[in-house]
C-alpha atoms as a PDB file:
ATOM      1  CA  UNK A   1     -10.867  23.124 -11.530  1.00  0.00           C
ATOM      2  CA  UNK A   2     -10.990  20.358  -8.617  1.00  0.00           C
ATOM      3  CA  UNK A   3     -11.925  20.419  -4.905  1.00  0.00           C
ATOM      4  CA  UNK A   4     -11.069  23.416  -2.857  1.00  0.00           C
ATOM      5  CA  UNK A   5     -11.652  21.547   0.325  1.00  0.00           C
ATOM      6  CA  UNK A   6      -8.809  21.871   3.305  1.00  0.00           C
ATOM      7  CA  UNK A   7      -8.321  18.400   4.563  1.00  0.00           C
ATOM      8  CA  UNK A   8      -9.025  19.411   7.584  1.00  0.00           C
ATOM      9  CA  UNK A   9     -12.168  19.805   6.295  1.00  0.00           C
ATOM     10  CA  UNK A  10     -11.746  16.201   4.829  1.00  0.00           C
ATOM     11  CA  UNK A  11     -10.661  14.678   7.793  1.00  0.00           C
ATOM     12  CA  UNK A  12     -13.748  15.974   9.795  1.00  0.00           C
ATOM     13  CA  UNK A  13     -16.049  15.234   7.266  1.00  0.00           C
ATOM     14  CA  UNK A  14     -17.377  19.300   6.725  1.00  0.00           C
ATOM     15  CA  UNK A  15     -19.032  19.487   2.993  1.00  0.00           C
ATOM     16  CA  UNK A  16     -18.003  16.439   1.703  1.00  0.00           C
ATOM     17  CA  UNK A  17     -21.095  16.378  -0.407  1.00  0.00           C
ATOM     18  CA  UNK A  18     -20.291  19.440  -1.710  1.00  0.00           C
ATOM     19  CA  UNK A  19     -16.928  18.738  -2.596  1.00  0.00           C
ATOM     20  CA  UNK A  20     -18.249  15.668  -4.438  1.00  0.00           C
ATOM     21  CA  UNK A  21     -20.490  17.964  -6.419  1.00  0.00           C
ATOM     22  CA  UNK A  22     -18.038  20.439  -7.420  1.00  0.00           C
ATOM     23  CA  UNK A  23     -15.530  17.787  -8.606  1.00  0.00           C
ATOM     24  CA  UNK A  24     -18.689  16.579 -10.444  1.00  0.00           C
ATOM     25  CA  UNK A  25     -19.671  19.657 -11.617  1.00  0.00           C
ATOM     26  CA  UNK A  26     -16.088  20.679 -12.786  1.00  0.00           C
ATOM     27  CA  UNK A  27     -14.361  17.441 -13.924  1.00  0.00           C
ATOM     28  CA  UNK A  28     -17.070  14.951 -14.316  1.00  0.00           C
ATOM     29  CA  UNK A  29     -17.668  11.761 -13.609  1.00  0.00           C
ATOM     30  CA  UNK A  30     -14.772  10.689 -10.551  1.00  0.00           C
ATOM     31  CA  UNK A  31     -14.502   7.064 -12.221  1.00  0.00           C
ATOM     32  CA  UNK A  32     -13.326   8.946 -15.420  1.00  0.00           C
ATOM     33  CA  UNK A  33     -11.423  11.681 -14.491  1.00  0.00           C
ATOM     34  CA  UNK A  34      -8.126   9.984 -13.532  1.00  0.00           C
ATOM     35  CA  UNK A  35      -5.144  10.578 -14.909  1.00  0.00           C
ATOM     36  CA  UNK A  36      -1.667   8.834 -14.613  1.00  0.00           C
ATOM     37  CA  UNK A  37       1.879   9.611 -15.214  1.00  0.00           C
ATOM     38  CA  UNK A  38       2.705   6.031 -15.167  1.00  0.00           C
ATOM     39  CA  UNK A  39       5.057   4.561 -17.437  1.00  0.00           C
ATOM     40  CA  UNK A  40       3.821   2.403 -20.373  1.00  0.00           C
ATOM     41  CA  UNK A  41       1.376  -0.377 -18.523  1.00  0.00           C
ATOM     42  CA  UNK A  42       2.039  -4.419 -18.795  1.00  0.00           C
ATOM     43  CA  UNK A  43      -1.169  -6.235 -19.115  1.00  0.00           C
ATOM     44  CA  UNK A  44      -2.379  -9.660 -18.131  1.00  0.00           C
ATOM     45  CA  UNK A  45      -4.310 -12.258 -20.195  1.00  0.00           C
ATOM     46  CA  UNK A  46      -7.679 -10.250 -21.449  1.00  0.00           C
ATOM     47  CA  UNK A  47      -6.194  -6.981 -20.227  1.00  0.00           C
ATOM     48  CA  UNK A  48      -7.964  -8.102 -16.553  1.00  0.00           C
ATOM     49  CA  UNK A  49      -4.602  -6.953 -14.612  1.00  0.00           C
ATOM     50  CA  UNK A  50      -2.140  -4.319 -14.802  1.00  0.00           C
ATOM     51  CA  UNK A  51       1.346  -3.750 -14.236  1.00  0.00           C
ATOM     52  CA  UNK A  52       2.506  -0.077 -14.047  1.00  0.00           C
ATOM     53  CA  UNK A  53       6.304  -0.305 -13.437  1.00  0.00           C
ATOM     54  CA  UNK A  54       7.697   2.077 -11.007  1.00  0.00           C
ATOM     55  CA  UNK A  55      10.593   4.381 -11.313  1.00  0.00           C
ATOM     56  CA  UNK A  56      14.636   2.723 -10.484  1.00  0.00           C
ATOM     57  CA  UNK A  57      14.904   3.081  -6.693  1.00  0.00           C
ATOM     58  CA  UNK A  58      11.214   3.339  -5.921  1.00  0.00           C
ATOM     59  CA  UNK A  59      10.659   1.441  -2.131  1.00  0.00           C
ATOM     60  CA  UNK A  60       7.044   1.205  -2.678  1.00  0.00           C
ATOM     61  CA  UNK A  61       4.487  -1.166  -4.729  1.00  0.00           C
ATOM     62  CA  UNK A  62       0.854  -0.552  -4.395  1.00  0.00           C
ATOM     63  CA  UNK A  63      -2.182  -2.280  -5.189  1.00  0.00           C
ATOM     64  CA  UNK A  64      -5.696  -2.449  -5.707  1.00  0.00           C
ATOM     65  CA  UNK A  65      -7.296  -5.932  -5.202  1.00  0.00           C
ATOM     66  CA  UNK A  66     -10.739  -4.583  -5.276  1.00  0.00           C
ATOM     67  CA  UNK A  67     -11.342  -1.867  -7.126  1.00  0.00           C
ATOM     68  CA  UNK A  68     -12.145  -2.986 -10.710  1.00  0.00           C
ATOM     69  CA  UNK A  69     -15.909  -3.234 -12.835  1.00  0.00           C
ATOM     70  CA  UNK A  70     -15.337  -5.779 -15.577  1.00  0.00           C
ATOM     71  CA  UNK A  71     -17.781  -8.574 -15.407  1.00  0.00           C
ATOM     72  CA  UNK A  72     -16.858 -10.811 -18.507  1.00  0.00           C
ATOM     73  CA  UNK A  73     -19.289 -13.622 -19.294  1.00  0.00           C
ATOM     74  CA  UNK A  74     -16.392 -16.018 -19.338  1.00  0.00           C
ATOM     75  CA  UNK A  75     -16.179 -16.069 -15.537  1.00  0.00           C
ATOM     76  CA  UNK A  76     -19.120 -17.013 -13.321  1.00  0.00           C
ATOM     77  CA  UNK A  77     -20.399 -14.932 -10.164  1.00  0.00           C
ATOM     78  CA  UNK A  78     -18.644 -15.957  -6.919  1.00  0.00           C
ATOM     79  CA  UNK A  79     -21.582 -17.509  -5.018  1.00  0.00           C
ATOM     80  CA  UNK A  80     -21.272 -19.094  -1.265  1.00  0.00           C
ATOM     81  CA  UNK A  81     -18.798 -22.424  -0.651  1.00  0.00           C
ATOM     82  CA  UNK A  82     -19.881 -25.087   0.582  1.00  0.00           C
ATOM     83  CA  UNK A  83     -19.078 -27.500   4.199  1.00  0.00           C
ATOM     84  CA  UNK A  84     -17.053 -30.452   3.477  1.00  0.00           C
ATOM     85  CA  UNK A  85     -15.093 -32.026   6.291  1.00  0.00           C
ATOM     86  CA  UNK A  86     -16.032 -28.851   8.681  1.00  0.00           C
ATOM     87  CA  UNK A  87     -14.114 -26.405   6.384  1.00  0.00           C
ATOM     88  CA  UNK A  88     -15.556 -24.153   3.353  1.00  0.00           C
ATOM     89  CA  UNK A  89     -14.567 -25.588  -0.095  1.00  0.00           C
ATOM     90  CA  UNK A  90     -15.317 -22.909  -2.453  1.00  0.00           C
ATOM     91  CA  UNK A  91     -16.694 -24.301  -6.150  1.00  0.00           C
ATOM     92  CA  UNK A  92     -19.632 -23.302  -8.090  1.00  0.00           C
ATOM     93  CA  UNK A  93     -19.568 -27.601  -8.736  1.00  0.00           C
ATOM     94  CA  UNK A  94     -20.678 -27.918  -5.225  1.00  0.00           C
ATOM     95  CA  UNK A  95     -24.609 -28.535  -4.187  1.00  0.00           C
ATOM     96  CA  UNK A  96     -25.462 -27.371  -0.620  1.00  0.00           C
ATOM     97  CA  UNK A  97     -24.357 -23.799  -0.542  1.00  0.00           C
ATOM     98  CA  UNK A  98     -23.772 -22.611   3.218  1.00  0.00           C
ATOM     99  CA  UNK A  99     -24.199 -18.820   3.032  1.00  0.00           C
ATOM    100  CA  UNK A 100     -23.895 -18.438   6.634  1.00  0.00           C
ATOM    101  CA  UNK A 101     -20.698 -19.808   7.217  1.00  0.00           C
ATOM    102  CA  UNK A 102     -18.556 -20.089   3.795  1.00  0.00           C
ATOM    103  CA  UNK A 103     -20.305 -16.973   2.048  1.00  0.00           C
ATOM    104  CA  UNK A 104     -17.737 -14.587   0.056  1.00  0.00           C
ATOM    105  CA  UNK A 105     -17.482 -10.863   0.111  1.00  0.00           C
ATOM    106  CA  UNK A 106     -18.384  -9.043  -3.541  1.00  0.00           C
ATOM    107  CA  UNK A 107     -18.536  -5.515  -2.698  1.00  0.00           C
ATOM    108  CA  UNK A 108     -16.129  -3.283  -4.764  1.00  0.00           C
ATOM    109  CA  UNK A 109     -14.229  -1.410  -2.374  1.00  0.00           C
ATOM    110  CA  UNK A 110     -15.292   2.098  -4.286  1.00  0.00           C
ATOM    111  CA  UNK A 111     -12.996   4.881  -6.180  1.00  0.00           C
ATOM    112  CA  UNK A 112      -9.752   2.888  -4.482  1.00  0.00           C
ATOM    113  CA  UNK A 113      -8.388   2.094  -7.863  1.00  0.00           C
ATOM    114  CA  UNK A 114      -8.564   5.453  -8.703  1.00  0.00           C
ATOM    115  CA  UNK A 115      -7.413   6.422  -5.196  1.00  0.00           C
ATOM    116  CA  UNK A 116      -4.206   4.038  -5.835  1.00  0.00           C
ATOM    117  CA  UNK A 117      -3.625   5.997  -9.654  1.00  0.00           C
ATOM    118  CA  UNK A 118      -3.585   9.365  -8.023  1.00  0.00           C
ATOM    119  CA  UNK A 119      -1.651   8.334  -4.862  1.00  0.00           C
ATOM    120  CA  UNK A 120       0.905   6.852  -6.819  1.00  0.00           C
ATOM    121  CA  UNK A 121       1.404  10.435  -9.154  1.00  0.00           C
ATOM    122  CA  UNK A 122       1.309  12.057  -6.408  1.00  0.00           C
ATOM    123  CA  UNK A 123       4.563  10.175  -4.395  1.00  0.00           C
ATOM    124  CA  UNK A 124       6.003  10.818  -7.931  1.00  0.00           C
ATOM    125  CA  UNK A 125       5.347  14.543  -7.896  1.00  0.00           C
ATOM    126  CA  UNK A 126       6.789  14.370  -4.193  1.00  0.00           C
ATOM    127  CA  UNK A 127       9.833  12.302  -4.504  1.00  0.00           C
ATOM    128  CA  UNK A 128      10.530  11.969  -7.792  1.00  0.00           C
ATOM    129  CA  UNK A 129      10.062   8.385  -7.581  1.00  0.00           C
ATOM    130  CA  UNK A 130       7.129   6.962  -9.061  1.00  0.00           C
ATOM    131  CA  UNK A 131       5.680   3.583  -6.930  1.00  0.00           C
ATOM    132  CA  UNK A 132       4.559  -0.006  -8.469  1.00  0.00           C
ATOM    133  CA  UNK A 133       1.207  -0.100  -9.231  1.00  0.00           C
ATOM    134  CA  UNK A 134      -0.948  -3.351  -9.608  1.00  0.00           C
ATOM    135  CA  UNK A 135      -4.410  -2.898 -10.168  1.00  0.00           C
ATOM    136  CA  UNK A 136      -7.149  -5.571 -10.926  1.00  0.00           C
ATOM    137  CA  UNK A 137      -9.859  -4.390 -13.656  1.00  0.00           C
ATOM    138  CA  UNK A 138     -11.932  -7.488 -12.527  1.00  0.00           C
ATOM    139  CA  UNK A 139     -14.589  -6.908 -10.503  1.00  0.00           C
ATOM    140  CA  UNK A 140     -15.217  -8.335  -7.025  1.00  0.00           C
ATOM    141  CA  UNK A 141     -18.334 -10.781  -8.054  1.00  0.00           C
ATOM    142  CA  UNK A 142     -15.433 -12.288 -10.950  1.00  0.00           C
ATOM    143  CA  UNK A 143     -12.491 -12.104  -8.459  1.00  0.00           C
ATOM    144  CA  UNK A 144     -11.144 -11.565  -5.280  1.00  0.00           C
ATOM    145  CA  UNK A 145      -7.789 -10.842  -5.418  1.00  0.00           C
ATOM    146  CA  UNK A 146      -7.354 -10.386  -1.641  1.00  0.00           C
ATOM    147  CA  UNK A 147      -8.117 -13.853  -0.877  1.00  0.00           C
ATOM    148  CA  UNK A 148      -6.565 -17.485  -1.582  1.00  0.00           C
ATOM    149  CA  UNK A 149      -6.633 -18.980  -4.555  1.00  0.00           C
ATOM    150  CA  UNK A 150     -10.017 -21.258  -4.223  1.00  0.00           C
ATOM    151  CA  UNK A 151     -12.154 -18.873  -2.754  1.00  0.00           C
ATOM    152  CA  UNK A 152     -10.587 -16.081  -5.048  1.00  0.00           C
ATOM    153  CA  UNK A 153     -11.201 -17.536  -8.012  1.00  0.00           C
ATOM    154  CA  UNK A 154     -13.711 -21.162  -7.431  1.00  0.00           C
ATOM    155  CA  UNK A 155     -11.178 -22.612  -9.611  1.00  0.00           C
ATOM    156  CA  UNK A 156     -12.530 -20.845 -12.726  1.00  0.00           C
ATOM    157  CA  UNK A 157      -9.628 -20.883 -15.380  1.00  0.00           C
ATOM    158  CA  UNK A 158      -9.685 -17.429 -16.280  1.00  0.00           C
ATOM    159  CA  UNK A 159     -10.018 -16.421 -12.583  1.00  0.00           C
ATOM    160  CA  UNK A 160      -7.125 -18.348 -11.728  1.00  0.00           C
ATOM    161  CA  UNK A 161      -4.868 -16.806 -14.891  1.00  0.00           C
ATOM    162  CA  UNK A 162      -5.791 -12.876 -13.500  1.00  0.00           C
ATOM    163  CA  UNK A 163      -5.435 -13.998  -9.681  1.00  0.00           C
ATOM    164  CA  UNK A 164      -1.895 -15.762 -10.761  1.00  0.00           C
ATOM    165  CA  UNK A 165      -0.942 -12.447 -12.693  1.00  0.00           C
ATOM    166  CA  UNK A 166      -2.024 -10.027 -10.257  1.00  0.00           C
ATOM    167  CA  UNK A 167       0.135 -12.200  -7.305  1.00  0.00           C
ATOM    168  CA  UNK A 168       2.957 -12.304 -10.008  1.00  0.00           C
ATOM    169  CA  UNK A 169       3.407  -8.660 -10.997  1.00  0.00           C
ATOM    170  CA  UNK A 170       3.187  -7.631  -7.241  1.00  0.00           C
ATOM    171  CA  UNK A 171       6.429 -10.387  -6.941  1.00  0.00           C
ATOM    172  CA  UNK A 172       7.934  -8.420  -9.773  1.00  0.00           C
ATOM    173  CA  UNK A 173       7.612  -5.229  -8.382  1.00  0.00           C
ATOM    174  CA  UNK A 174       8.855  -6.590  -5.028  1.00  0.00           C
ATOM    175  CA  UNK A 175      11.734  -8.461  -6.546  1.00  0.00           C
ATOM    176  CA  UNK A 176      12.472  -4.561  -8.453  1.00  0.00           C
ATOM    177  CA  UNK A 177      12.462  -3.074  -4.869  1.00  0.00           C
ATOM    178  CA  UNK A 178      14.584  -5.306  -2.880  1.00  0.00           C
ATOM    179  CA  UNK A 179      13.742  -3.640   0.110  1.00  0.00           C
ATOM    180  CA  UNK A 180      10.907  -1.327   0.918  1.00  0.00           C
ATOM    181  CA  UNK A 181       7.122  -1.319   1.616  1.00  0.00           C
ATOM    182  CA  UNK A 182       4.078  -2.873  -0.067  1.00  0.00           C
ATOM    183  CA  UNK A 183       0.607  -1.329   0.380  1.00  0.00           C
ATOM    184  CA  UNK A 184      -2.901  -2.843   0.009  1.00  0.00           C
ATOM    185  CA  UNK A 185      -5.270  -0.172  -0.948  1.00  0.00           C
ATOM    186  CA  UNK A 186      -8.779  -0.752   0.130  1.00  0.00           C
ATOM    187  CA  UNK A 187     -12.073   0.674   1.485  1.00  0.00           C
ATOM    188  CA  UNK A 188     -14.380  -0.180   4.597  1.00  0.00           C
ATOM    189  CA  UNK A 189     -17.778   0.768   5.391  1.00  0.00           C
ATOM    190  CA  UNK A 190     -17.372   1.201   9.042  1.00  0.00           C
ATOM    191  CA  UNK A 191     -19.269   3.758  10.927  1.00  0.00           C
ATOM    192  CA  UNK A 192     -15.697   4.871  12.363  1.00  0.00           C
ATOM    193  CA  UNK A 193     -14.507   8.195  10.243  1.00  0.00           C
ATOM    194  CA  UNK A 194     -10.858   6.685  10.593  1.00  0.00           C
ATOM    195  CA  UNK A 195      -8.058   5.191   8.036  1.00  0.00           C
ATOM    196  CA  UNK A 196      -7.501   1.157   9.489  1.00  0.00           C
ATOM    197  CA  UNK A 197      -3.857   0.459   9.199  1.00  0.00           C
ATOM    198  CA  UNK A 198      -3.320  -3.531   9.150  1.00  0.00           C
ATOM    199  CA  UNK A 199      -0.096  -5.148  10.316  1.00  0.00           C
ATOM    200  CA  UNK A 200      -1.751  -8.519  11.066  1.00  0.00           C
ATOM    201  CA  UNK A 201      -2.484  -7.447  14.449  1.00  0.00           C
ATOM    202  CA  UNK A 202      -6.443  -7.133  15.547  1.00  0.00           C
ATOM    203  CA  UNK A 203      -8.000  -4.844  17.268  1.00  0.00           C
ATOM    204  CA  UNK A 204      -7.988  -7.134  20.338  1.00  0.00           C
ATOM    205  CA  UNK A 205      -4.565  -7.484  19.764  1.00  0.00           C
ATOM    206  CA  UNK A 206      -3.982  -3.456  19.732  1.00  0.00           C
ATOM    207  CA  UNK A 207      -6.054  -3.351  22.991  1.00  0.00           C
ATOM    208  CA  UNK A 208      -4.629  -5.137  25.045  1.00  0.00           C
ATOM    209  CA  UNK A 209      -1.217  -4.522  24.388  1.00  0.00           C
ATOM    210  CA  UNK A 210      -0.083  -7.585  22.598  1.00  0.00           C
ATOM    211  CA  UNK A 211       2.282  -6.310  19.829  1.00  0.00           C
ATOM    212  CA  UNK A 212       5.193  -9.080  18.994  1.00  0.00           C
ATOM    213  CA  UNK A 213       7.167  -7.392  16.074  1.00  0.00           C
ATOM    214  CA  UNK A 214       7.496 -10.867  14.754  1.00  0.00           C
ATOM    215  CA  UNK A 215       4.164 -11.535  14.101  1.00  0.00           C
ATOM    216  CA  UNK A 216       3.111  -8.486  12.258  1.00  0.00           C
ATOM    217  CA  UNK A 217       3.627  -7.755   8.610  1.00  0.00           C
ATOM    218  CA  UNK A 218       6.560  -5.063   9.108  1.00  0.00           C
ATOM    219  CA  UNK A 219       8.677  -7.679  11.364  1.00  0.00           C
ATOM    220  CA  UNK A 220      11.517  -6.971   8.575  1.00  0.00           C
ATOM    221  CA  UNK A 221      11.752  -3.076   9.491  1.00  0.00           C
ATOM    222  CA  UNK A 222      11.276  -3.964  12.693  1.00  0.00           C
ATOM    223  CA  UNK A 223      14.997  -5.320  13.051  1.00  0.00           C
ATOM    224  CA  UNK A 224      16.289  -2.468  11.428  1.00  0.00           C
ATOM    225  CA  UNK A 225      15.426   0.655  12.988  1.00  0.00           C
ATOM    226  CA  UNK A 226      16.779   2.332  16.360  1.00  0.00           C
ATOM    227  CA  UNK A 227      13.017   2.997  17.696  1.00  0.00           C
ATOM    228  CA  UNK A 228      10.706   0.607  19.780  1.00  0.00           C
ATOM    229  CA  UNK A 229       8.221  -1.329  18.309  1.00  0.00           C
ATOM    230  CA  UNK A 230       5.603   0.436  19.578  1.00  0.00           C
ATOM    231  CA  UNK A 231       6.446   4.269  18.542  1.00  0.00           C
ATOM    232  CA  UNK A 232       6.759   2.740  15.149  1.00  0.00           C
ATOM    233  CA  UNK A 233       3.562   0.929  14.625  1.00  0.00           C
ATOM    234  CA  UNK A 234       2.002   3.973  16.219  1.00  0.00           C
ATOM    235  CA  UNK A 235       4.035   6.353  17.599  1.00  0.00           C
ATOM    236  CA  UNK A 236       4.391  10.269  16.255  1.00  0.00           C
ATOM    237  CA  UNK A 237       7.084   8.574  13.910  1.00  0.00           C
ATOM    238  CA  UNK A 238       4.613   5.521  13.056  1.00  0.00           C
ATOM    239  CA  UNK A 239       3.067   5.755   9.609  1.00  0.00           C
ATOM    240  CA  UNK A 240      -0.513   6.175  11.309  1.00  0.00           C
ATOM    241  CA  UNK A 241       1.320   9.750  12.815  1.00  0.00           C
ATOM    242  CA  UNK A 242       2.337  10.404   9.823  1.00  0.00           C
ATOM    243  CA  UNK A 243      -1.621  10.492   8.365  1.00  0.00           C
ATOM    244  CA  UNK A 244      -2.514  12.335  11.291  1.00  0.00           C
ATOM    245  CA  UNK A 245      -0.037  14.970  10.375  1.00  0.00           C
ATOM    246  CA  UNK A 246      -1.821  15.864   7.519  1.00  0.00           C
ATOM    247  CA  UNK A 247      -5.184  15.622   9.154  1.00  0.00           C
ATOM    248  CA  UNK A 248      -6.041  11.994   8.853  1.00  0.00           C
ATOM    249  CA  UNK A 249      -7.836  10.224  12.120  1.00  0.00           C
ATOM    250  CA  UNK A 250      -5.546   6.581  11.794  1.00  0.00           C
ATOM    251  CA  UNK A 251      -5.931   3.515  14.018  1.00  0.00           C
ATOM    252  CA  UNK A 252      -3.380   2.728  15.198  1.00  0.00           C
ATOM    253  CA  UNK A 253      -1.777   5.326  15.801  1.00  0.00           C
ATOM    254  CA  UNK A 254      -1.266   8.338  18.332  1.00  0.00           C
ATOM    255  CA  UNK A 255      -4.312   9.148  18.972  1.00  0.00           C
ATOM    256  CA  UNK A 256      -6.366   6.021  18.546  1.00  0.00           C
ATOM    257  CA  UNK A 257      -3.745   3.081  19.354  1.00  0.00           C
ATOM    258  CA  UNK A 258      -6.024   1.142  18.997  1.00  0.00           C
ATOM    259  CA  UNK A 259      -9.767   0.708  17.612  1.00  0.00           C
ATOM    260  CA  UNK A 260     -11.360   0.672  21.498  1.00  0.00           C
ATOM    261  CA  UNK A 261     -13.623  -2.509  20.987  1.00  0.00           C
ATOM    262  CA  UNK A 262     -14.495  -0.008  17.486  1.00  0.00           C
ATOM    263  CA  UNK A 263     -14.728  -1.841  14.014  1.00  0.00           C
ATOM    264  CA  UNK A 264     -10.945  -2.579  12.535  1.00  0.00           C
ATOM    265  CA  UNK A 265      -9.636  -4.657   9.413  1.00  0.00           C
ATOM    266  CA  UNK A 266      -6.175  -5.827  10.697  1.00  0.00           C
ATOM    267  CA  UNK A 267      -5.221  -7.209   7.089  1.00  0.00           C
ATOM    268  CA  UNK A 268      -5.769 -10.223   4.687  1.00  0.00           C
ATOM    269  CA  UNK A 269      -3.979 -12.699   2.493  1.00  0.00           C
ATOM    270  CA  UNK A 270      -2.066  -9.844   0.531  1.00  0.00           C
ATOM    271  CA  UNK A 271      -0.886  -8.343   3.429  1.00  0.00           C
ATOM    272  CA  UNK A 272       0.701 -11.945   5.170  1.00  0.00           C
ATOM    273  CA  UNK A 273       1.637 -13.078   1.493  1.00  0.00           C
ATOM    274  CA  UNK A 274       3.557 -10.023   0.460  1.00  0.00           C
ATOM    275  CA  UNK A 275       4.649  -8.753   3.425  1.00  0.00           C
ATOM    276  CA  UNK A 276       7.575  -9.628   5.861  1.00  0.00           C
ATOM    277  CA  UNK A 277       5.895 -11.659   8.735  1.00  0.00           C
ATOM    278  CA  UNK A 278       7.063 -14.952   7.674  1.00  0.00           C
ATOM    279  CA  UNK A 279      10.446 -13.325   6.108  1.00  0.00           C
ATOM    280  CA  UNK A 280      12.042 -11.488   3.716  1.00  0.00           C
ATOM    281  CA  UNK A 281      12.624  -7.629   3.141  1.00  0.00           C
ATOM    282  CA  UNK A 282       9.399  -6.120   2.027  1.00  0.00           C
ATOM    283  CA  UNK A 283       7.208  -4.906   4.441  1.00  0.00           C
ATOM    284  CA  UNK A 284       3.166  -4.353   4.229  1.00  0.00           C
ATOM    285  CA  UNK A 285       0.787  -2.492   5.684  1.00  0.00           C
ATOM    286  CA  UNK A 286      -2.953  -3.080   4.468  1.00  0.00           C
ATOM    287  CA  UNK A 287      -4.680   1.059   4.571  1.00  0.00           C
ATOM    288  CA  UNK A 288      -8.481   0.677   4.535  1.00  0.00           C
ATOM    289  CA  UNK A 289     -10.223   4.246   3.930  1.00  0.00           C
ATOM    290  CA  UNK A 290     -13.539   5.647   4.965  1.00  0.00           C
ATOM    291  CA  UNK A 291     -15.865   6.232   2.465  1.00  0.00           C
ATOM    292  CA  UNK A 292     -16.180   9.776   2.683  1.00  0.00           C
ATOM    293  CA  UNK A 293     -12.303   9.744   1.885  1.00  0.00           C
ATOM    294  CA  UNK A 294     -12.444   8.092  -0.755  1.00  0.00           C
ATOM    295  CA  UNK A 295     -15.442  10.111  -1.981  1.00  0.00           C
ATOM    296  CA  UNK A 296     -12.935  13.142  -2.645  1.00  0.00           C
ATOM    297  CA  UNK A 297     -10.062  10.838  -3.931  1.00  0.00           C
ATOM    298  CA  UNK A 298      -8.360  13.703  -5.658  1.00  0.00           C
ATOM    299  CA  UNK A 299      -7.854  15.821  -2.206  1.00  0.00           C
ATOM    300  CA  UNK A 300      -7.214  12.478  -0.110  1.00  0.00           C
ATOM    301  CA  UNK A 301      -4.579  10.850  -2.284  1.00  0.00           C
ATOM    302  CA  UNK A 302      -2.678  14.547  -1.653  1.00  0.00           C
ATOM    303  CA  UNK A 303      -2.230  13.729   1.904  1.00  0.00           C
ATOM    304  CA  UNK A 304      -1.968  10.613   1.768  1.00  0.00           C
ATOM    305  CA  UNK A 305       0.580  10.372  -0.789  1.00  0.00           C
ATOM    306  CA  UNK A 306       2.874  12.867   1.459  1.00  0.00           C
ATOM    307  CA  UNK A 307       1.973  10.594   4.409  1.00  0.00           C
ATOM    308  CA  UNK A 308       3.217   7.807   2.931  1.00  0.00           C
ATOM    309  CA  UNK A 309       6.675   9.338   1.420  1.00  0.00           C
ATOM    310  CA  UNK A 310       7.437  10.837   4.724  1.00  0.00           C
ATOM    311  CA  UNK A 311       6.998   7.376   6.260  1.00  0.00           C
ATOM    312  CA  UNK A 312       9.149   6.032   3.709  1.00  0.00           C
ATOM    313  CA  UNK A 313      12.113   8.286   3.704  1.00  0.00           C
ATOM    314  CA  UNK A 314      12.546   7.649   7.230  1.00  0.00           C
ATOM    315  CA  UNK A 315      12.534   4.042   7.298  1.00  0.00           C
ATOM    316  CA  UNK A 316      13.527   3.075   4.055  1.00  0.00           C
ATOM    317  CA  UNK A 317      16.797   5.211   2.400  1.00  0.00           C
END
């Protein structure tokens, strides 16, 4: 017994706390309730990352940079970097911590690894084709796998060993594909009840119009579709209509084009490392869910999951 909720009811926000507490009630615990379909998992050094190979002809890799709980003794806390020749230099060696201007993030972006589980079983239960998965188990505080390697990891050497295997199985997967999409899954805390979309644009950027295909992290697909840049990154055939198809408010897209001066995450280093804006043929797009969203995981990864394989299938045969 799960959630009964519509997701129109989702999307709007209507008795989200009670649909936590019957998928409480019911199931238990959220963190312990997932369940995968994956095939056998790969593991890193000290099981910190993990592989889950997708199906033969799968066009999509997901991860989760920011989802994990292990805090292992081994590594220290990320603290705040440090000024050195006006630019941040991130090492726990270094004396004068500036937390104003070289501080680091170490919030866990909450239930997305789970959220990135279920939404890959569920584009297997749609397609048939089960996605890459990459997940890192380390927490936030021991790693930041969104992020370069110094402030990632402050050059600790287990840090570095789960940051260079979490970059390496999502080159893996990508090499597997050969051509298709790669998805960052993460969560914001924004007031605004909508899914952020990142392409490397900001929200300035979406504003005011100033969209060059070439610098945004889909540049590849870009060249090989017959619509205009602009219905796909947010069109009714863009990926952000395709979430609001099944109920989803997504920036940009449609409806919102862009965030209106509103809070947006446009994408980070995983998105311009793994995706096409300085070449080759995967594509990225970074999705950044609202808490209440990924509060209900369960119902939200249903949607979502079709959003994305609909997306897919047109773009990518």
């Amino acid at each position: 017994m799960g959630c009964q909720l519509s997701r129109e009811s989702v999307n709007n926000g209507v008795a989200t706390n009670q649909c936590d507490l019957r998928l409480q009630t019911s199931d238990g615990d959220l963190s312990l309730v997932t369940t995968s379909i994956a095939q056998d998992s790969e593991w890193g050094t000290n099981d910190y990352i993990e592989y889950q190979p997708g199906a033969a002809g799968s066009k999509i890799v997901l991860a989760a940079p920011h989802g994990g709980d292990l805090e292992p003794a081994n590594i220290p806390t990320r603290d705040a970097g440090c000024i050195v020749d006006l630019g941040c230099v991130y090492s726990h060696a270094c004396e004068d911590k500036d937390e104003s201007n070289c501080r680091v993030a170490t919030v866990k972006d909450m239930y997305t690894l789970e959220l990135t589980i279920a939404l890959a079983d569920e584009i297997s239960r749609i397609s048939g084709l089960r996605p890459h998965v990459i997940l890192n188990h380390l927490h936030r505080r021991k790693l930041d796998a969104n992020r370069d390697r110094e402030e990632a990891t402050f050059d600790e050497p287990d840090a570095v060993t789960a940051w260079d295997e979490f970059h390496a199985f999502i080159d893996r997967a990508k090499a597997s594909v050969g051509t298709g999409l790669f998805i960052d899954v993460h969560g914001h805390g924004h007031p605004e009840p909508w899914i952020e979309l990142g392409y490397l644009f900001t929200g300035l950027n979406l504003d005011l119009d100033e969209i060059d295909p070439t610098r945004s992290s889909i540049r590849h697909l870009s060249t090989q579709v017959n619509v205009t840049f602009e219905e796909l990154l947010r069109g009714a055939q863009s990926f952000g209509g395709d979430c609001e198809n099944e109920g989803y408010d997504a920036v940009p897209g449609p409806t919102f084009p862009g965030p209106n001066g509103g809070n947006y995450f446009s994408g980070g280093y995983n998105t311009r490392r793994h995706g096409s804006r300085d070449g080759g043929t995967i594509d990225a797009i970074q999705i950044e869910s609202p808490r209440f969203l990924r509060d209900i995981w369960p119902v939200y990864a249903e949607g979502l999951g079709q959003a994305l394989v609909n997306f897919v299938q047109r773009y990518y045969p």
